[in-house]
N, C-alpha and C. Protein backbone atom coordinates (compact mmCIF):
# COMPACT_ATOMS: atom_id res chain seq x y z
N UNK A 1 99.15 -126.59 -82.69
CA UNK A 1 100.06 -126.62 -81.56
C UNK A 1 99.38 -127.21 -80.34
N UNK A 2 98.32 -126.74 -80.46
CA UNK A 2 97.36 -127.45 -78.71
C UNK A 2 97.20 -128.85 -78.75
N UNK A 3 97.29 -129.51 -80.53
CA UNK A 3 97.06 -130.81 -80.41
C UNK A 3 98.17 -131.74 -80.29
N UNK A 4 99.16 -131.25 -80.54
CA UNK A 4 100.79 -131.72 -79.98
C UNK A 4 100.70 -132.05 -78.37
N UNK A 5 99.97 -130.71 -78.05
CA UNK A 5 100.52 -130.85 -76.83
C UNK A 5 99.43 -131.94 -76.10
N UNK A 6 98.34 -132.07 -76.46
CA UNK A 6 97.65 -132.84 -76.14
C UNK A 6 97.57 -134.30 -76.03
N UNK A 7 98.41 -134.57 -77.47
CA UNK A 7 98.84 -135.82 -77.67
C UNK A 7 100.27 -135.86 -76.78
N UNK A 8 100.96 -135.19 -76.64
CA UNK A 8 102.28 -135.26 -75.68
C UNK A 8 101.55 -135.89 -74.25
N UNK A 9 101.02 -134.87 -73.46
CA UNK A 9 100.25 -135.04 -72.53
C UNK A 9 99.88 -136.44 -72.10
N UNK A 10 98.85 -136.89 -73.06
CA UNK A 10 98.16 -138.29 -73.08
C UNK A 10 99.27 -139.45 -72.91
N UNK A 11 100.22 -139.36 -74.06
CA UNK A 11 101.26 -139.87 -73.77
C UNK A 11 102.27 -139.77 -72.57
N UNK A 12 102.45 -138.62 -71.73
CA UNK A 12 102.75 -138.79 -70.46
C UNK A 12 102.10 -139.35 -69.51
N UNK A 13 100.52 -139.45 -69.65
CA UNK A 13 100.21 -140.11 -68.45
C UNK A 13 99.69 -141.71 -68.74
N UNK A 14 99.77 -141.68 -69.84
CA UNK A 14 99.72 -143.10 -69.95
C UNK A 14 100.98 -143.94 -69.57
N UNK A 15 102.56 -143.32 -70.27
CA UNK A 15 103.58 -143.86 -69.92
C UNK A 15 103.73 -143.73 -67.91
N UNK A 16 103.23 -142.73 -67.69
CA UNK A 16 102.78 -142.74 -66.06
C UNK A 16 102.28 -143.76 -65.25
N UNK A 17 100.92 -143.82 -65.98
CA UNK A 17 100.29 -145.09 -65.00
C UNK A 17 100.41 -146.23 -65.37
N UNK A 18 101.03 -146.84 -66.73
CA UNK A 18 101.22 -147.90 -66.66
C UNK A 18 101.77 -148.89 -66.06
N UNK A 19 102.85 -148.25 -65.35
CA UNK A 19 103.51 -149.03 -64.18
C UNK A 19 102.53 -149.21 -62.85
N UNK A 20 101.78 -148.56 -62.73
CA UNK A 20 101.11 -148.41 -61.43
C UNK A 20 100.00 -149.23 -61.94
N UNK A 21 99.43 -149.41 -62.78
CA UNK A 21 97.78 -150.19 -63.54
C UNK A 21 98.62 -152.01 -63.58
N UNK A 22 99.83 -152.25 -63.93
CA UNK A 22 100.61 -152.98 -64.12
C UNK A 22 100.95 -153.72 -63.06
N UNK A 23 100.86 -153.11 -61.72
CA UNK A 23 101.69 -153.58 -60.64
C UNK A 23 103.07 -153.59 -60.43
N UNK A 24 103.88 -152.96 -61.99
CA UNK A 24 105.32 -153.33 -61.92
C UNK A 24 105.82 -152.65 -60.68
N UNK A 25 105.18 -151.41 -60.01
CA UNK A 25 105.92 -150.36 -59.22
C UNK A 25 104.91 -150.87 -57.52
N UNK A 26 105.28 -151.09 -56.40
CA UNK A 26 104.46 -151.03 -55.30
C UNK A 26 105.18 -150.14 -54.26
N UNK A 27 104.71 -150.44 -53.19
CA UNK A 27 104.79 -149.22 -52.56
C UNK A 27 105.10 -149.61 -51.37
N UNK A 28 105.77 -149.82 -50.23
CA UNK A 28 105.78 -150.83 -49.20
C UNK A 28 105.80 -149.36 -47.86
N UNK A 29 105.87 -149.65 -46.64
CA UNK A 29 105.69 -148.94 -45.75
C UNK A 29 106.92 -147.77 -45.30
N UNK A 30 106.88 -146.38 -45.56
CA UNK A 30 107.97 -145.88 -45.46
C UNK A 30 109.08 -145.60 -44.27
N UNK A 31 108.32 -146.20 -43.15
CA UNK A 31 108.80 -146.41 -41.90
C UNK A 31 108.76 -147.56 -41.34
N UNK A 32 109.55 -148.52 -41.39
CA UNK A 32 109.43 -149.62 -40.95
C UNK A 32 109.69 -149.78 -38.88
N UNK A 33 108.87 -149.53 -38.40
CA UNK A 33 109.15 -148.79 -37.17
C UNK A 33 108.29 -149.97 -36.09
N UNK A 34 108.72 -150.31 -34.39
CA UNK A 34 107.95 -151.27 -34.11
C UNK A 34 106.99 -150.58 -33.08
N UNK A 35 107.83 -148.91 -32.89
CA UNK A 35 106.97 -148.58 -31.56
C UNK A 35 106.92 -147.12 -31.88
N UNK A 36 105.97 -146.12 -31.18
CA UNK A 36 106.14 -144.93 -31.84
C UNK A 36 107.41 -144.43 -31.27
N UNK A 37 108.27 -144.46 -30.42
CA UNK A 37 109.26 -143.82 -30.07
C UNK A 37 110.22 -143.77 -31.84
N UNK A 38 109.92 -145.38 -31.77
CA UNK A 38 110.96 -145.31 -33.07
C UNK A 38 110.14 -144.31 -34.54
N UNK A 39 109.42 -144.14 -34.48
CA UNK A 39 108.89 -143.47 -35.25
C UNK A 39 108.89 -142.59 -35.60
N UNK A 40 109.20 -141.54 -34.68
CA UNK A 40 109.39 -140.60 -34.04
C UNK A 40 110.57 -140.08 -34.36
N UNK A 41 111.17 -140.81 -33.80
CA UNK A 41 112.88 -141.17 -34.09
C UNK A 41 113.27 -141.06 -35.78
N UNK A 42 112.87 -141.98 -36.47
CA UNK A 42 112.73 -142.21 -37.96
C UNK A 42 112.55 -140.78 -38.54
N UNK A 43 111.57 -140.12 -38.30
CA UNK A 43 110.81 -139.01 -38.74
C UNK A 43 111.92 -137.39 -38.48
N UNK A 44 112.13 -137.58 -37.29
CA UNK A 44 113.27 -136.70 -37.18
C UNK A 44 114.45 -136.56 -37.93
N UNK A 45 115.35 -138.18 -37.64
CA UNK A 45 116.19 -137.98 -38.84
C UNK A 45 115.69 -137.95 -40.36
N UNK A 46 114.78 -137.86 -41.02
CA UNK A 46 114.37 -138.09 -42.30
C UNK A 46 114.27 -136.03 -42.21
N UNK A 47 113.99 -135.68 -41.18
CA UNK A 47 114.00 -133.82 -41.54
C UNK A 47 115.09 -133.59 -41.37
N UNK A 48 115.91 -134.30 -40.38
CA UNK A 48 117.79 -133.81 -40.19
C UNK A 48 118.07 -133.82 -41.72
N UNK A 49 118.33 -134.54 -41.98
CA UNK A 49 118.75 -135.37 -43.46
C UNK A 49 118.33 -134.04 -44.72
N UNK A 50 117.13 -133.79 -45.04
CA UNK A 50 116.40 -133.13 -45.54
C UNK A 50 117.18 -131.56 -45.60
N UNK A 51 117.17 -131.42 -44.28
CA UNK A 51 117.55 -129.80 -43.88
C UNK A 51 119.19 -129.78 -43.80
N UNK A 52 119.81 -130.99 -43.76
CA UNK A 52 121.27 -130.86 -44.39
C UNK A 52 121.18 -130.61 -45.58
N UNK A 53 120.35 -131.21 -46.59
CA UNK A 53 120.37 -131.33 -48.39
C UNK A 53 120.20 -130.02 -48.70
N UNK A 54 119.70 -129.05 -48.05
CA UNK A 54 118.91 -127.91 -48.26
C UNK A 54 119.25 -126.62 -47.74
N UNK A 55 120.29 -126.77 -47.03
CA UNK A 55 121.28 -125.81 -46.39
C UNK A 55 122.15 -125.43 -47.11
N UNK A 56 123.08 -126.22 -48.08
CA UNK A 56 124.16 -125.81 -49.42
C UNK A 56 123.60 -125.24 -50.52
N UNK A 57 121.82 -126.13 -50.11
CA UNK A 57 121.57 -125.17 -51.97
C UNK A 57 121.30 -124.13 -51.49
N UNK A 58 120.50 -123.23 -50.60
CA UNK A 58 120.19 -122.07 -50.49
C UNK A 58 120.96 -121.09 -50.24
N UNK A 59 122.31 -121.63 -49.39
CA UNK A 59 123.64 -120.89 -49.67
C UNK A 59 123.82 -120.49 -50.44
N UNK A 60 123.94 -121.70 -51.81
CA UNK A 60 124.30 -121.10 -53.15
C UNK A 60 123.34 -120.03 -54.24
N UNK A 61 122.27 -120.64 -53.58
CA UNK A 61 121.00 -119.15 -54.03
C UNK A 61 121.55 -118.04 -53.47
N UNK A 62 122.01 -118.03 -52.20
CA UNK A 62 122.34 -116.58 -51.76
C UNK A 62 123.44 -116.19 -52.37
N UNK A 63 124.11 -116.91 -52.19
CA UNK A 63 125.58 -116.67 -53.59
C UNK A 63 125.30 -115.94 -54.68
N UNK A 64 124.27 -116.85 -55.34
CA UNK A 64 124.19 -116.10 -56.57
C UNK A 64 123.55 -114.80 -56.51
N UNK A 65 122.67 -114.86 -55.43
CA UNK A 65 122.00 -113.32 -55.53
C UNK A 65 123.07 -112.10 -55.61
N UNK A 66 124.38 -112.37 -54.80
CA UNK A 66 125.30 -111.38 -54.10
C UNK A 66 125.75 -111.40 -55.54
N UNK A 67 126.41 -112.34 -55.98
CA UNK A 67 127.27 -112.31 -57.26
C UNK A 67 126.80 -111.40 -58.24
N UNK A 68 124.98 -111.50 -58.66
CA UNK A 68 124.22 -111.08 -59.50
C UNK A 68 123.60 -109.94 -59.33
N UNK A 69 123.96 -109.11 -57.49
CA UNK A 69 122.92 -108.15 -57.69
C UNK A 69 123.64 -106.49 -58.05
N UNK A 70 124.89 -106.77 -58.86
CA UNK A 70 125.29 -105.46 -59.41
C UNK A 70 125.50 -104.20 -58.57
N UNK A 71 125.77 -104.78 -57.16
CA UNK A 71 125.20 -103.23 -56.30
C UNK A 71 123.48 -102.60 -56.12
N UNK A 72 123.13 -103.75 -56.50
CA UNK A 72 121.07 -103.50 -56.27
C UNK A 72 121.49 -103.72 -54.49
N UNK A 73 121.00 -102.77 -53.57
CA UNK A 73 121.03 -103.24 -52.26
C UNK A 73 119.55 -103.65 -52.02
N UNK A 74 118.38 -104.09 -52.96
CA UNK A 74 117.44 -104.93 -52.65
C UNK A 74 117.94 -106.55 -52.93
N UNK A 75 118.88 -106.81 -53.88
CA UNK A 75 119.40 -108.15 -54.07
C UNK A 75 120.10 -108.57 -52.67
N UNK A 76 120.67 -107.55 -52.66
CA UNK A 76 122.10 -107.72 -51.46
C UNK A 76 121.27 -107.78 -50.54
N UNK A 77 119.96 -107.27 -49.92
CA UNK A 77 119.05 -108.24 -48.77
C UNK A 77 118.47 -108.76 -48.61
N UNK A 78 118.09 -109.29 -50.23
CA UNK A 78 117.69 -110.63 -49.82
C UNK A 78 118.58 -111.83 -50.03
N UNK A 79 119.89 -111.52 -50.40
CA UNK A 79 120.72 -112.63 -50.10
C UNK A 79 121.26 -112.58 -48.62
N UNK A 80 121.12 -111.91 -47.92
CA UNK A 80 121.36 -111.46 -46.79
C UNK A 80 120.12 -112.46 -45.48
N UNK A 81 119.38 -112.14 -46.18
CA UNK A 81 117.64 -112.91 -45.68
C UNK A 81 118.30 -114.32 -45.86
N UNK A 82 117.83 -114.56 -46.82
CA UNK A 82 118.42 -116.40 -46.92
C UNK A 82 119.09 -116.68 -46.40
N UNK A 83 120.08 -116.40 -46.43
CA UNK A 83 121.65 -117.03 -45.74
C UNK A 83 121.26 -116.63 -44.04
N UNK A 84 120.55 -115.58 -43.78
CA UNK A 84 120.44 -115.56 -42.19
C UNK A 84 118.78 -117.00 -41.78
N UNK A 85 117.76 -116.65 -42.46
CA UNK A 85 116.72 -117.70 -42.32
C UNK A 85 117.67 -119.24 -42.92
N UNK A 86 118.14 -119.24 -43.72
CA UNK A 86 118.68 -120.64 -43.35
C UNK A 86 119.05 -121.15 -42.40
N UNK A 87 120.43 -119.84 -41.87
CA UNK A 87 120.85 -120.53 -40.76
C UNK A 87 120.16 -120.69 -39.12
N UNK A 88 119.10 -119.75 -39.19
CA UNK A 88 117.75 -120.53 -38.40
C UNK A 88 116.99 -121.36 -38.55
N UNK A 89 116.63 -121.83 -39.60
CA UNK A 89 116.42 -123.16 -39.69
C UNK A 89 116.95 -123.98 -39.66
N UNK A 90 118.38 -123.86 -39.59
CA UNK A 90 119.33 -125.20 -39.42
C UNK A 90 119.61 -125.24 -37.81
N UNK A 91 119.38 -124.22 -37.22
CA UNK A 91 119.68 -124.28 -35.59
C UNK A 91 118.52 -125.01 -35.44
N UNK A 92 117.30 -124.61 -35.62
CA UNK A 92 115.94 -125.04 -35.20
C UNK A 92 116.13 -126.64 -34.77
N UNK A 93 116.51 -126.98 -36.21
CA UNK A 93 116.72 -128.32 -36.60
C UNK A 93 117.97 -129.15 -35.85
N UNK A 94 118.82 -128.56 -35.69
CA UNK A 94 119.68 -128.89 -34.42
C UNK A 94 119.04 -128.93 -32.89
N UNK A 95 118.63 -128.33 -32.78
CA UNK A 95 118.25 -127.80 -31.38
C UNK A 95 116.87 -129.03 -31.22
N UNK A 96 115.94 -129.29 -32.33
CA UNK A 96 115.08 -129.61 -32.38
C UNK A 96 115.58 -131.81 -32.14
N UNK A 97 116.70 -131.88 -32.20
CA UNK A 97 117.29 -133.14 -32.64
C UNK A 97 117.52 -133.40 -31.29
N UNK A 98 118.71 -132.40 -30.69
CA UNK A 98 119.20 -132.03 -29.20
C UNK A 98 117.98 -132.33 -28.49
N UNK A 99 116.77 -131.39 -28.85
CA UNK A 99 115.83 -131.79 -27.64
C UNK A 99 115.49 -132.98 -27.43
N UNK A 100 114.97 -133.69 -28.85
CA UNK A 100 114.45 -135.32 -28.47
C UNK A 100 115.30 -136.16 -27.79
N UNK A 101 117.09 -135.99 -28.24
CA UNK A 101 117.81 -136.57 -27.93
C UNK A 101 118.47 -136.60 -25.62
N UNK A 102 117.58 -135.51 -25.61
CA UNK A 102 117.72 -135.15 -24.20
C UNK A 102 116.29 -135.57 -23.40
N UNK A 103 115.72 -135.60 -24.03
CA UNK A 103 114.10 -136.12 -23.26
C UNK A 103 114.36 -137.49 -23.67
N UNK A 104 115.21 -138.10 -24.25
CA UNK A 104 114.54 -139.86 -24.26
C UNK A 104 115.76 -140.20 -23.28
N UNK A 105 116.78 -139.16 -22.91
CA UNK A 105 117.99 -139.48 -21.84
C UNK A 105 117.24 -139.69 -21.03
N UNK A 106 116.68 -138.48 -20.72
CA UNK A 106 115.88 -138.29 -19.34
C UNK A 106 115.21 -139.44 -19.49
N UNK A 107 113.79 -139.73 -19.91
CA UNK A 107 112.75 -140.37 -19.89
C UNK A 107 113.51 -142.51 -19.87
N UNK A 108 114.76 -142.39 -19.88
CA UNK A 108 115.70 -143.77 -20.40
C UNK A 108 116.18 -144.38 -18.80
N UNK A 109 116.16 -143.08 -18.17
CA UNK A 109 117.13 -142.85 -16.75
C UNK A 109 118.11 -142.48 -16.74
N UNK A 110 118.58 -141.71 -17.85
CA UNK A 110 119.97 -141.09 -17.88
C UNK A 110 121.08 -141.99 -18.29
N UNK A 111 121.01 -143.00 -18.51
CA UNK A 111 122.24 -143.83 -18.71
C UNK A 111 122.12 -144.06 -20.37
């Protein structure tokens, strides 16, 4: 059995790096940005983005906890936990968007 898996293995990382030993796969710059403001900028929305994707699934973790915890009131708080720390991290992340978006007003001249 260990030598299955060994040979599996080998075979994953060979089918792995061959693209990369190959050149078929490169890698180009993930921010194409000209100044740090924009960078900055870039980087923010790439966590907005992120922390939208990640707000429905943990909902639905909390879902399932409630659905699944039979009347356990240790299930029932920690679906309770999630669904409340999510939705602080999604303010954070609002608030955190709001702020940049109010300091480059300011720092722009307001217009």
């Amino acid at each position: 059995m260990k030598t299955y898996f060994k040979i599996i293995c080998l075979i994953f990382f060979v089918l792995t790096l061959v693209p990369f030993l190959t050149k078929a796969i490169t890698f180009g710059p993930p921010f194409e940005t000209k100044s740090f403001e924009e960078l900055i900028d870039a980087i923010i929305n790439f966590i907005f983005l992120v922390a939208i994707v990640i707000v429905p699934i943990m909902i639905l973790i909390a879902a399932f906890y409630f659905l699944t915890s039979g009347g356990d009131p240790e299930k029932i708080r920690t679906a309770k936990k999630i669904i409340l720390y999510t939705f602080i991290g999604l303010f954070i992340i609002f608030l955190a968007k709001g702020i940049v978006a109010i300091i480059k007003q300011i720092l722009e001249g307001g217009s």
